[in-house]
N, C-alpha and C. Protein backbone atom coordinates (compact mmCIF):
# COMPACT_ATOMS: atom_id res chain seq x y z
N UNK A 1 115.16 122.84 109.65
CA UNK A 1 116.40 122.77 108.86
C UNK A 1 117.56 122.30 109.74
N UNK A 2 118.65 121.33 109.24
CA UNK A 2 119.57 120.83 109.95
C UNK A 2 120.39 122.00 110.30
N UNK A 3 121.47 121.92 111.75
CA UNK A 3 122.44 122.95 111.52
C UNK A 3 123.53 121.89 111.17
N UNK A 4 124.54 122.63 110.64
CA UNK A 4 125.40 122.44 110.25
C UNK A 4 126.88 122.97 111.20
N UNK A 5 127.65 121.82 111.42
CA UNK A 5 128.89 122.27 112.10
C UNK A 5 130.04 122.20 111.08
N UNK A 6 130.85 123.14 111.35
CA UNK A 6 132.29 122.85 110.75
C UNK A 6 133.46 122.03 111.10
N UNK A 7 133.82 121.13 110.50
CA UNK A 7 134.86 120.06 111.39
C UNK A 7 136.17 120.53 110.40
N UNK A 8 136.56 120.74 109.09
CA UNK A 8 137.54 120.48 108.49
C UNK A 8 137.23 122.30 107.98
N UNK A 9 138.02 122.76 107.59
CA UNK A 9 138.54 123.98 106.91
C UNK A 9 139.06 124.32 105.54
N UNK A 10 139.09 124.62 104.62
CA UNK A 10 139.38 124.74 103.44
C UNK A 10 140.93 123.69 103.30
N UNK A 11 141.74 124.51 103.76
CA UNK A 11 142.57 124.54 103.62
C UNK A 11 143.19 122.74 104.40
N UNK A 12 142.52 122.51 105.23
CA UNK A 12 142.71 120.83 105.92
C UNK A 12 142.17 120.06 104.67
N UNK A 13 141.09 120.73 104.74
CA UNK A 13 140.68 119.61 103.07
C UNK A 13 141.49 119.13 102.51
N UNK A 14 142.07 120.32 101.60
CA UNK A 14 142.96 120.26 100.34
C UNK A 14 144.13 119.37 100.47
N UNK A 15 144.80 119.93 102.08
CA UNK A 15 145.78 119.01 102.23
C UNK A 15 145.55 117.27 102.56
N UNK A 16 144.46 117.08 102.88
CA UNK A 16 143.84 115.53 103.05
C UNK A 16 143.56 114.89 101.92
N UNK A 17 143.07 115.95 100.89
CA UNK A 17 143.28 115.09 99.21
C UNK A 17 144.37 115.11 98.77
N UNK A 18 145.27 116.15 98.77
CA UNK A 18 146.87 116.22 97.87
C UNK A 18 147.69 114.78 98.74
N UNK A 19 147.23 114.47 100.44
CA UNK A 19 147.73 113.20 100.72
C UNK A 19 147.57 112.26 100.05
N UNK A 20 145.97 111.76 100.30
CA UNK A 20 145.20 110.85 99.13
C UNK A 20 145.47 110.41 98.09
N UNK A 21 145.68 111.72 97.13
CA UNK A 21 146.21 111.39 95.88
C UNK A 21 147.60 110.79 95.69
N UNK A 22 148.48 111.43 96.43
CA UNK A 22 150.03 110.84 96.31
C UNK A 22 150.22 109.74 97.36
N UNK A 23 149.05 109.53 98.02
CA UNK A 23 148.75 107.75 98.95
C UNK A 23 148.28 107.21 97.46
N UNK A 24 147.59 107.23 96.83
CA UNK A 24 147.32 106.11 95.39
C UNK A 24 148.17 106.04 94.50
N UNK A 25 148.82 107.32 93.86
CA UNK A 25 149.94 106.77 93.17
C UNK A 25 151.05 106.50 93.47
N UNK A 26 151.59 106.78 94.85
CA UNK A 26 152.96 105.64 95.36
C UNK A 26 152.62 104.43 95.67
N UNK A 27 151.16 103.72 95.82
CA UNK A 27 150.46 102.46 96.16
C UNK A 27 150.74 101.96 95.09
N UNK A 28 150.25 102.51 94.13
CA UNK A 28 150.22 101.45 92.64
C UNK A 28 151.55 101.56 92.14
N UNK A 29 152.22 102.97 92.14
CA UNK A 29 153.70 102.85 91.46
C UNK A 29 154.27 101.87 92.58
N UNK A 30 154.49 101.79 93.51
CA UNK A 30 155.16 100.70 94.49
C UNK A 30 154.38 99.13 94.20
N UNK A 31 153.31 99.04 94.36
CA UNK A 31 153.12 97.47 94.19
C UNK A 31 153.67 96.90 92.42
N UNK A 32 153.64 97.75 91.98
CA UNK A 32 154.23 97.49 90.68
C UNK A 32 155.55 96.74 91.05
N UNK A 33 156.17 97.04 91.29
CA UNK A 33 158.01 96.56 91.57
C UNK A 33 157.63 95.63 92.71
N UNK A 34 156.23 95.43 93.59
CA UNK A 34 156.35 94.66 94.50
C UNK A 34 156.65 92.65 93.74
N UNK A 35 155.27 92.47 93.06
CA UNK A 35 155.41 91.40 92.45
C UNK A 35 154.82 91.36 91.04
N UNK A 36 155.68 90.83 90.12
CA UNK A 36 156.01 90.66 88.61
C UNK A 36 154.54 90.31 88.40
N UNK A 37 153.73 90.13 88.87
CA UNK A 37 152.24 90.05 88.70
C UNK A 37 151.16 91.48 88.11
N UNK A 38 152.11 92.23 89.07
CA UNK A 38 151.49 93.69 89.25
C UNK A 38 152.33 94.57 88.41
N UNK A 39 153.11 94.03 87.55
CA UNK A 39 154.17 94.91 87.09
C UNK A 39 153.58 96.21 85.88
N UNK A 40 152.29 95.45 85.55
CA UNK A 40 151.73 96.29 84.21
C UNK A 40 150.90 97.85 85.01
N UNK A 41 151.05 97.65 86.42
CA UNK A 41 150.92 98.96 87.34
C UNK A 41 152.00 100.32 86.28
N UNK A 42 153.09 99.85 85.93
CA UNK A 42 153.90 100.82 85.37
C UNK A 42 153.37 101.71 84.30
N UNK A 43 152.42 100.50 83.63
CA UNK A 43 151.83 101.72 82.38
C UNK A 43 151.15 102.81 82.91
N UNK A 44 150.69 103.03 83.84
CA UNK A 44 150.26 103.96 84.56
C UNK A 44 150.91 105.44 84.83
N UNK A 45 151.97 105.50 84.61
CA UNK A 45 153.62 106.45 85.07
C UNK A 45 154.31 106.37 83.60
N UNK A 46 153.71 105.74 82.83
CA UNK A 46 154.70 105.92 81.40
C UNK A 46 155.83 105.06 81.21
N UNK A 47 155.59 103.83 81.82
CA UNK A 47 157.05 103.07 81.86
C UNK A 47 157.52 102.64 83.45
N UNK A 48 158.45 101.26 83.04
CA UNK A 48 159.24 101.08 84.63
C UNK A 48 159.81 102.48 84.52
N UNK A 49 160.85 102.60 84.22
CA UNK A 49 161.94 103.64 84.11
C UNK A 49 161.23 104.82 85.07
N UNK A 50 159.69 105.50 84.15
CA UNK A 50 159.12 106.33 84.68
C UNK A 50 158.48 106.40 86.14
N UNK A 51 158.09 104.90 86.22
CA UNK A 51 157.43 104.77 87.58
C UNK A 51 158.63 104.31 88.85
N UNK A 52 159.88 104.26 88.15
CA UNK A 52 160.71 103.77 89.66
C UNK A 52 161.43 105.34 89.76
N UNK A 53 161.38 106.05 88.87
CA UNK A 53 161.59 107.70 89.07
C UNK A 53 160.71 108.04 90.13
N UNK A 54 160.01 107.83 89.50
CA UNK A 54 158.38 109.24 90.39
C UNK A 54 157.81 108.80 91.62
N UNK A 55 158.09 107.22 92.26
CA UNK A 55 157.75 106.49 93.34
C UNK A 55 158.41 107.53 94.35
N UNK A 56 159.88 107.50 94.29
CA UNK A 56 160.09 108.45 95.29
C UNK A 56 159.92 109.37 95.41
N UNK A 57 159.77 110.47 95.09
CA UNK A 57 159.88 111.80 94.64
C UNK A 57 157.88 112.29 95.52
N UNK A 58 157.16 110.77 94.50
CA UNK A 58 155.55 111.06 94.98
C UNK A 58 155.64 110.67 96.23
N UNK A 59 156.37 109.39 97.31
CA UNK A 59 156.39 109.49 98.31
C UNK A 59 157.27 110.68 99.06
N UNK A 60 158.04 111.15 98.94
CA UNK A 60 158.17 112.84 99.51
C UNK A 60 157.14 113.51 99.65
N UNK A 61 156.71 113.63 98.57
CA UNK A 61 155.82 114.97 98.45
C UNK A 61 154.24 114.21 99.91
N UNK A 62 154.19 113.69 99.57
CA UNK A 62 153.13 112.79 100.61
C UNK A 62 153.28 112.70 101.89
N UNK A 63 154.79 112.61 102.46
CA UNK A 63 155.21 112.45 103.85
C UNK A 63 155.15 114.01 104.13
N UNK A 64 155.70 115.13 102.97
CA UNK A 64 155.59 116.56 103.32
C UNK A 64 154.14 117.09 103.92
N UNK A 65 153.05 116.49 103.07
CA UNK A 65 151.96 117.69 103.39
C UNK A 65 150.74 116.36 104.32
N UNK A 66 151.72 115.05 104.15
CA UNK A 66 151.19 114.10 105.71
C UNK A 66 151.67 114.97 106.71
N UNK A 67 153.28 114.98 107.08
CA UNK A 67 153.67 116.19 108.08
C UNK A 67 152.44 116.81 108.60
N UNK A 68 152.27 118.13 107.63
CA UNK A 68 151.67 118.58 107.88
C UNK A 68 150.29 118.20 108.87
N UNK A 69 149.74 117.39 108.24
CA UNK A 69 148.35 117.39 108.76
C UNK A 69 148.65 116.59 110.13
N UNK A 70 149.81 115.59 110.72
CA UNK A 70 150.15 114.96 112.10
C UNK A 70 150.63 116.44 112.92
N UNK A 71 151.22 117.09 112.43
CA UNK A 71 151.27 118.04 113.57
C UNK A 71 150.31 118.68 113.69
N UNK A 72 149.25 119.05 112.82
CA UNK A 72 147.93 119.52 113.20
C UNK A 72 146.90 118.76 114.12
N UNK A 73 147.22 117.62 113.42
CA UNK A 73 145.68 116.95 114.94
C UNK A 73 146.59 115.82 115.93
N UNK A 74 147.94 116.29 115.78
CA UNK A 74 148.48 115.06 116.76
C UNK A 74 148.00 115.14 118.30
N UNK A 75 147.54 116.25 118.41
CA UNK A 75 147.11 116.82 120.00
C UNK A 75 145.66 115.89 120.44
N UNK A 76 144.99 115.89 119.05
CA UNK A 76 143.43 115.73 119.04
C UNK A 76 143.30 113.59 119.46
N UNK A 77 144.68 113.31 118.97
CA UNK A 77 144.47 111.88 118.72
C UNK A 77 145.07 111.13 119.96
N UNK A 78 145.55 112.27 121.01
CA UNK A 78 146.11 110.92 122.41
C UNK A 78 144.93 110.49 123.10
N UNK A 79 145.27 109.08 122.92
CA UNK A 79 144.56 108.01 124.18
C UNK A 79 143.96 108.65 125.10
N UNK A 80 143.21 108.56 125.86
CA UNK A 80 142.60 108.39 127.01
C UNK A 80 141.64 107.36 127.38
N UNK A 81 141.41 107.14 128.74
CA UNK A 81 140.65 106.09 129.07
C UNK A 81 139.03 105.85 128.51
N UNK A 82 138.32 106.49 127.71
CA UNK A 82 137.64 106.57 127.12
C UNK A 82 137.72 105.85 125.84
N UNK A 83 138.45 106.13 125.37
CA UNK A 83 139.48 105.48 124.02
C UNK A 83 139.63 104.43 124.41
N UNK A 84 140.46 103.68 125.39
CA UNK A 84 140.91 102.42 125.40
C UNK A 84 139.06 101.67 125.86
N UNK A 85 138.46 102.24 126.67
CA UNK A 85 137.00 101.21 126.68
C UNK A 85 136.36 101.43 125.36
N UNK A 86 136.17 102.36 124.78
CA UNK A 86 135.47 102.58 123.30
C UNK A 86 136.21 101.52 122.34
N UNK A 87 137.66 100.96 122.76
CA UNK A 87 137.93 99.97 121.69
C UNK A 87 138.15 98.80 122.37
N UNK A 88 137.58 98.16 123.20
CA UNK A 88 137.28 97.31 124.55
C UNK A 88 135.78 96.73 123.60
N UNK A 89 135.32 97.83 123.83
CA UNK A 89 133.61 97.83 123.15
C UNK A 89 133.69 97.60 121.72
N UNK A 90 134.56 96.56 121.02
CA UNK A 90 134.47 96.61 119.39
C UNK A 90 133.19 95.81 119.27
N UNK A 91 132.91 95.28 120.15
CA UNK A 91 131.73 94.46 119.75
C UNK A 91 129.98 95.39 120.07
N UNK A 92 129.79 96.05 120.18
CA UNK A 92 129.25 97.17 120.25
C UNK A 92 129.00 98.35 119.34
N UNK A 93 130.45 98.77 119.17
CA UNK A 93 130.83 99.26 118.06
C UNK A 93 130.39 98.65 116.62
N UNK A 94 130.65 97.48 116.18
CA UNK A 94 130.45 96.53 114.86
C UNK A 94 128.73 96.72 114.97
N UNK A 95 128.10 96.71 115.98
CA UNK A 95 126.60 96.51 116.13
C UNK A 95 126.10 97.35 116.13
N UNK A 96 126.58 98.84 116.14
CA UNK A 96 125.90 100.16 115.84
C UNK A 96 125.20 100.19 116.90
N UNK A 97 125.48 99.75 118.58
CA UNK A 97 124.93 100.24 119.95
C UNK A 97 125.93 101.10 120.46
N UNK A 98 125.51 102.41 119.75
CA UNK A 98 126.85 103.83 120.41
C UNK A 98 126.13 104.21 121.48
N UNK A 99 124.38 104.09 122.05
CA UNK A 99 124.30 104.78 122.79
C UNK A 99 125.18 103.30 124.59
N UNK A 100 125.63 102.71 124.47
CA UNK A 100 126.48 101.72 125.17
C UNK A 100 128.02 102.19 125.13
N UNK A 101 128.62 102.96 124.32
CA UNK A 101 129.85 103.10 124.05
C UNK A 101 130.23 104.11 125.12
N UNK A 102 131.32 104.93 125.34
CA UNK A 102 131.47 106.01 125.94
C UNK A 102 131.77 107.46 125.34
N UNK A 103 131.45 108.20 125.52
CA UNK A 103 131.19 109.35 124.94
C UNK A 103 132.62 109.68 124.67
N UNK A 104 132.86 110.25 123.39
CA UNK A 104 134.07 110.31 122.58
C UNK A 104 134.37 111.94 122.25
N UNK A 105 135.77 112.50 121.78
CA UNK A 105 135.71 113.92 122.04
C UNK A 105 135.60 114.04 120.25
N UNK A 106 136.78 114.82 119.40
CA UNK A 106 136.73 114.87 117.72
C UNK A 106 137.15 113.66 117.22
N UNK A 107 137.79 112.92 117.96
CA UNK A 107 137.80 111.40 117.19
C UNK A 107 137.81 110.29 118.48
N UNK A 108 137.71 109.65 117.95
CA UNK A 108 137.65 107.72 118.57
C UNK A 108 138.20 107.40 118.60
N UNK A 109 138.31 106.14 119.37
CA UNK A 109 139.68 105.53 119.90
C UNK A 109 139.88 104.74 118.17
N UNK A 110 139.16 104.26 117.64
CA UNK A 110 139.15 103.56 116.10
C UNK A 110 140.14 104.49 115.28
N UNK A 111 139.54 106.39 115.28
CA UNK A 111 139.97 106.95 114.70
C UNK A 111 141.53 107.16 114.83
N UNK A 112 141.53 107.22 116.55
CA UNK A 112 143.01 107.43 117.12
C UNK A 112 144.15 106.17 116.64
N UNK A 113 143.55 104.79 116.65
CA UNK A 113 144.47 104.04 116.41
C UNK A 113 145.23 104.22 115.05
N UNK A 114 144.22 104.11 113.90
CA UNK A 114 144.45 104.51 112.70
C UNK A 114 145.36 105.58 112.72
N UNK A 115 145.15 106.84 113.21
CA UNK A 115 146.21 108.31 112.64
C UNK A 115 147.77 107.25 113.33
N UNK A 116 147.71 107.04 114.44
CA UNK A 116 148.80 106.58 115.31
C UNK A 116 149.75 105.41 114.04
N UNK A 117 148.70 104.66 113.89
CA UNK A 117 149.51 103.86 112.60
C UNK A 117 149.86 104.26 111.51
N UNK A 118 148.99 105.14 110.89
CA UNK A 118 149.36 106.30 109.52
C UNK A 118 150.82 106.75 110.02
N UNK A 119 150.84 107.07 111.21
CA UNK A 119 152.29 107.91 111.81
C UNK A 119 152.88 107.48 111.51
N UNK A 120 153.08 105.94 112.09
CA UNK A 120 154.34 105.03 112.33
C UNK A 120 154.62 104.69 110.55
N UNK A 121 153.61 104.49 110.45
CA UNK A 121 153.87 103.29 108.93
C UNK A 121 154.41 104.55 107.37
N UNK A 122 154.13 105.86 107.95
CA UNK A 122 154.53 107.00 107.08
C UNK A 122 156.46 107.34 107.27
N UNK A 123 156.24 107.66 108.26
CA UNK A 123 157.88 107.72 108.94
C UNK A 123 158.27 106.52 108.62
N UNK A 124 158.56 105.07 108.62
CA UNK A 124 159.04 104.15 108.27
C UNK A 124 159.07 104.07 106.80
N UNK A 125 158.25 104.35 105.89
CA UNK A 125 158.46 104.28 104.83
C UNK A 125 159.42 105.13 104.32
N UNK A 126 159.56 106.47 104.89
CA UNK A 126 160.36 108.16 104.35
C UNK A 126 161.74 107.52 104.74
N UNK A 127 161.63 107.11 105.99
CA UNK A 127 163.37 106.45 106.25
C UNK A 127 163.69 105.13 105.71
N UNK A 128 163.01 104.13 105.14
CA UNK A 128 163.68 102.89 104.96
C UNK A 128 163.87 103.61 103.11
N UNK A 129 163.10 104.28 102.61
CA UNK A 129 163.26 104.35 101.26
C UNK A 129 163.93 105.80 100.78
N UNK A 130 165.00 106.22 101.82
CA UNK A 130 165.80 107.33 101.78
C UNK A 130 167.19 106.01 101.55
N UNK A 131 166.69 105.21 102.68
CA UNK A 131 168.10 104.31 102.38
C UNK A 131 168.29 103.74 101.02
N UNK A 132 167.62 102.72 100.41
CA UNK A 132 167.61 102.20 99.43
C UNK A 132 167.57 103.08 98.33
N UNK A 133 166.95 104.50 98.28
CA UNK A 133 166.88 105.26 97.25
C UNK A 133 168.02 105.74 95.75
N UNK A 134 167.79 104.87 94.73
CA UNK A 134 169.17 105.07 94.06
C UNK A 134 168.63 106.27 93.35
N UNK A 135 169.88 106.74 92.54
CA UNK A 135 171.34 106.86 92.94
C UNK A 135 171.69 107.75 93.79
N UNK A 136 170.94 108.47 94.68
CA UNK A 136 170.83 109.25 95.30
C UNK A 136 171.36 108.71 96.86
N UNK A 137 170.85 108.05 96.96
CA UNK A 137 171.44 107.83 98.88
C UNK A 137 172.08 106.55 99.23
N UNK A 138 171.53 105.35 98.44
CA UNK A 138 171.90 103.79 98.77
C UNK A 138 173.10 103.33 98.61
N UNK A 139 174.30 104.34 97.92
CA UNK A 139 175.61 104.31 98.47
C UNK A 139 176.06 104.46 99.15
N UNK A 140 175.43 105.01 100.44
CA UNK A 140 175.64 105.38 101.68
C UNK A 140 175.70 104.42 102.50
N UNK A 141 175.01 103.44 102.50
CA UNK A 141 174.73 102.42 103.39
C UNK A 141 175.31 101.17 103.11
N UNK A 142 175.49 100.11 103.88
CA UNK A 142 175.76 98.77 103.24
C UNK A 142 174.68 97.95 102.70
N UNK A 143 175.13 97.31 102.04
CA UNK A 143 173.89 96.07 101.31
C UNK A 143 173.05 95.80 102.71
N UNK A 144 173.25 95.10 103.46
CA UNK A 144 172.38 94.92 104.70
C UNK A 144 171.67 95.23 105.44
N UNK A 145 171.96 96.47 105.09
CA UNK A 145 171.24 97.92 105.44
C UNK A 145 169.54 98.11 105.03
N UNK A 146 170.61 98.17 103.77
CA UNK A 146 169.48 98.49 102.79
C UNK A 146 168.59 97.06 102.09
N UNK A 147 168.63 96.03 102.42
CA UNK A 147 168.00 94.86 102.09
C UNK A 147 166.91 94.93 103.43
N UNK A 148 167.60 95.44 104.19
CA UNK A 148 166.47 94.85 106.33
C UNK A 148 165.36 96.33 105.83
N UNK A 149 166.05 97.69 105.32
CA UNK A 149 165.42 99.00 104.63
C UNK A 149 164.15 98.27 103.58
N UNK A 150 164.33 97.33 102.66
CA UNK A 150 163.59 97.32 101.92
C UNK A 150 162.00 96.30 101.89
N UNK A 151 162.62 95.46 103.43
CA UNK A 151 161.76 94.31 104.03
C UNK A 151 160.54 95.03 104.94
N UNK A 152 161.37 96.33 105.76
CA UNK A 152 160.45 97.03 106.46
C UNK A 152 159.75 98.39 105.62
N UNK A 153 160.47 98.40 104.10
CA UNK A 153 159.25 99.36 103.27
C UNK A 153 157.98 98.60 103.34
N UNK A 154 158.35 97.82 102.64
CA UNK A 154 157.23 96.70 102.31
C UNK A 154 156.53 96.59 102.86
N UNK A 155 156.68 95.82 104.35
CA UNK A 155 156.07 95.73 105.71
C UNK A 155 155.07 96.73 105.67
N UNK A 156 155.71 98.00 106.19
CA UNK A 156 154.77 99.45 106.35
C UNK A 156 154.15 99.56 104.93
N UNK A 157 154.13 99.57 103.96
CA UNK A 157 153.52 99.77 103.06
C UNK A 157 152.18 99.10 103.03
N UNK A 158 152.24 97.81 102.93
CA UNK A 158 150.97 96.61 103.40
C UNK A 158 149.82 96.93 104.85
N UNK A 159 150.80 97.74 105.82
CA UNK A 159 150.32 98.22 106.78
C UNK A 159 149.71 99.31 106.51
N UNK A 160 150.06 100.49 105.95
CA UNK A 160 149.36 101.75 105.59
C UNK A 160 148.15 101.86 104.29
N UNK A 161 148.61 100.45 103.65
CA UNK A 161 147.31 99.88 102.58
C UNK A 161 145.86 99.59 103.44
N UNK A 162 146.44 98.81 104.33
CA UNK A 162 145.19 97.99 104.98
C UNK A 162 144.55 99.24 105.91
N UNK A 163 145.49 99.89 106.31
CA UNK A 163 144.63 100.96 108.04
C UNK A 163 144.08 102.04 106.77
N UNK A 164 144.41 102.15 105.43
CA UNK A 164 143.88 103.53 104.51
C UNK A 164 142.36 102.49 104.13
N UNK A 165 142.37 101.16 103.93
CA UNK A 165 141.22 100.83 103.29
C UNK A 165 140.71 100.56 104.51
N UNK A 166 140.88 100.58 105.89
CA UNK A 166 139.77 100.24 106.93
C UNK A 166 139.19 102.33 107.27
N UNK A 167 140.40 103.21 107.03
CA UNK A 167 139.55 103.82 107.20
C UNK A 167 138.57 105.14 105.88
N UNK A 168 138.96 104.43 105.03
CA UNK A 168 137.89 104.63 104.25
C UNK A 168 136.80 103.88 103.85
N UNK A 169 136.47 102.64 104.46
CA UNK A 169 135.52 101.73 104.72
C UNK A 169 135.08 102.38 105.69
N UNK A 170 135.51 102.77 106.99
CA UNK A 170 134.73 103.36 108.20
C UNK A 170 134.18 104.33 107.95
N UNK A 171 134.76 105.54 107.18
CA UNK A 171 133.93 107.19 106.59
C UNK A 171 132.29 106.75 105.22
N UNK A 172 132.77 105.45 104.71
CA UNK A 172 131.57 105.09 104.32
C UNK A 172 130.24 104.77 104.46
N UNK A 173 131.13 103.70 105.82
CA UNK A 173 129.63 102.73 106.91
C UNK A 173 129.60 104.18 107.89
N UNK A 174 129.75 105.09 108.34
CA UNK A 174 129.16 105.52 109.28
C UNK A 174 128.73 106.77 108.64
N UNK A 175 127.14 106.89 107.90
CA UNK A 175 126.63 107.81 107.56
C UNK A 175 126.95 109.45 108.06
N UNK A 176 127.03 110.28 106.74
CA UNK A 176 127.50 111.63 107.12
C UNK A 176 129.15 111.75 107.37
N UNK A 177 129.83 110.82 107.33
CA UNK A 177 131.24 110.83 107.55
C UNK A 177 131.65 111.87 106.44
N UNK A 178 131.16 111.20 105.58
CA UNK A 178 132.39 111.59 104.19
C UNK A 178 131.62 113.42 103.76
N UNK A 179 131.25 114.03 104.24
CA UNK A 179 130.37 115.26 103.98
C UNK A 179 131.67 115.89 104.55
N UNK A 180 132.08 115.38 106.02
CA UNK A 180 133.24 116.53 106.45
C UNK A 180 134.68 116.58 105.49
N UNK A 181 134.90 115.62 104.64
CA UNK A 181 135.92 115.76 103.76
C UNK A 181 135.53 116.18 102.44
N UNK A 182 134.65 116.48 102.20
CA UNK A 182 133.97 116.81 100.99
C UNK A 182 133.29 118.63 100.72
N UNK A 183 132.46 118.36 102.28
CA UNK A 183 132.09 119.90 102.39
C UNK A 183 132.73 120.83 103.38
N UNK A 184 133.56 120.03 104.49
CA UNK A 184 134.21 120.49 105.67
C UNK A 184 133.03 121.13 106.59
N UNK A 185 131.73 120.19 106.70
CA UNK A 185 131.21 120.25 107.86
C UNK A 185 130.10 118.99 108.34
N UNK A 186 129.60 118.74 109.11
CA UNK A 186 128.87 117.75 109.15
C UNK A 186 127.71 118.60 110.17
N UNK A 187 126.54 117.77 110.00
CA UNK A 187 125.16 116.87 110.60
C UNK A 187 125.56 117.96 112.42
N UNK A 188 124.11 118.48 112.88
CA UNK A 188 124.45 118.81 114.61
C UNK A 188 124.27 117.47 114.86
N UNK A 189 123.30 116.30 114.42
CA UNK A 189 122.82 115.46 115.12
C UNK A 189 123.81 114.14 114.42
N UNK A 190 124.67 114.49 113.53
CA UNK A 190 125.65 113.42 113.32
C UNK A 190 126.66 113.89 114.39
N UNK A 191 127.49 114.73 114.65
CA UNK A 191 128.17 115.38 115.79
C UNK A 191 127.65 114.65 117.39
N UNK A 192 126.49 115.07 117.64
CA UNK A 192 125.84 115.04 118.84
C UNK A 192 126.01 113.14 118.98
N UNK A 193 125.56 112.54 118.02
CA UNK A 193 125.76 110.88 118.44
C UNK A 193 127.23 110.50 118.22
N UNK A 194 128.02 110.87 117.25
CA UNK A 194 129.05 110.16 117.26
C UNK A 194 130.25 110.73 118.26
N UNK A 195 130.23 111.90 118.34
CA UNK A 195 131.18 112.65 118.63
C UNK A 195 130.92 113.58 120.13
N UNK A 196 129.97 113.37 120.44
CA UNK A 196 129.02 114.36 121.81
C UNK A 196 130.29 115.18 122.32
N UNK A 197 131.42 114.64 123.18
CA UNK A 197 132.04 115.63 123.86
C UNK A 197 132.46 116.68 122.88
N UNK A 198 132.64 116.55 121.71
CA UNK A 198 133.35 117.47 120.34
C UNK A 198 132.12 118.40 120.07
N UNK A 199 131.17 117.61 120.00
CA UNK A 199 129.69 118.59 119.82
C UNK A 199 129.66 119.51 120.93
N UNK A 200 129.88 118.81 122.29
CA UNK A 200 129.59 120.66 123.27
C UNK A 200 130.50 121.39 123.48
N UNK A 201 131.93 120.66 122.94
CA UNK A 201 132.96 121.86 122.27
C UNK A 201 132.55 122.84 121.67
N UNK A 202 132.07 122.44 120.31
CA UNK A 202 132.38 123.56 119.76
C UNK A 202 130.82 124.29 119.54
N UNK A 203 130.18 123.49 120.51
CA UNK A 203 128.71 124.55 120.24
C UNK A 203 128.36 125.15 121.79
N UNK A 204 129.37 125.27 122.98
CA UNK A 204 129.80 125.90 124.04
C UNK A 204 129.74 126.94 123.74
């Protein structure tokens, strides 16, 4: 019988889906207003009216219980020289030769880059769309402000689209991934190959 390790906790779960969820509907309520193409995104929210309401409000609530989860594993995700050759080795990596890679601790340098950009591209969004935010704050600022505010939402937005669909493409292709967000534990022998230094962590 397999053993089973614990990586995620009830309570990490929950907060990794309540992200999720308010990462998809500020995606679609936002690309809606992005281009008049995408605008029928609104029926989704009950209306423009409804969906240029609830865009902000759902990105709050998202940066709140994101918060959360960056101060929980921000410790887990700094660089080390391991990290920078493990992403040296992408070509290795793409080819599924891990036993060539270097032994990695609870996440990867892949994994590390990703949270690091989730960071940046989360915080940029909470501040450029505090500025522009009507009627609530965008009187505060000058037009210029808030036009350079609405070039770098965008920006980060496109950025936190692409690093959310590379890493839920990655929890797919690498068998047993998606069990730790689902059941909050994984595989000894998914642990032991992907993750080895994390495996004699926590089975020390």
């Amino acid at each position: 019988m397999s053993k089973y390790l614990q990586r995620y906790s009830d309570q990490e779960r929950m907060n990794h889906w309540i992200v999720a969820i308010c990462f998809i509907l500020a995606a679609l309520s936002g690309l809606a207003f992005f281009h008049p193409a995408l605008f029928w995104l609104v029926n989704l929210f009950g209306g423009g009216p409804w969906a240029r309401i609830l865009h902000p409000f759902i990105g709050v609530a998202m940066f709140g219980f994101f918060l959360i989860s960056m101060l929980r594993y921000w410790h887990h995700n700094k660089l080390d020289d391991n990290d920078r050759k493990w992403l040296r080795q992408w070509r290795d990596v793409a080819n599924n030769r891990e036993d060539m890679l270097p032994e990695v601790g609870r996440y990867n340098g892949g994994q590390k880059v990703v949270f690091w950009i989730t960071v940046a591209s989360t915080i940029t969004l909470i501040v450029t769309g505090v500025i522009f935010w009507r009627p609530y704050f965008a009187n505060l600022f000058p037009i210029e402000l808030i036009r350079l505010a609405s070039l770098l939402h965008a920006v980060a937005a496109f950025t936190l689209i692409v690093s959310t669909i590379v890493h839920v493409y990655a929890a797919i292709w690498v068998k047993g991934t998606l069990r730790a967000m689902t059941r909050g534990n994984v595989s000894d022998a998914w642990a032991k190959k992907h993750h080895s230094n994390w495996h004699r962590e926590v089975t020390r």
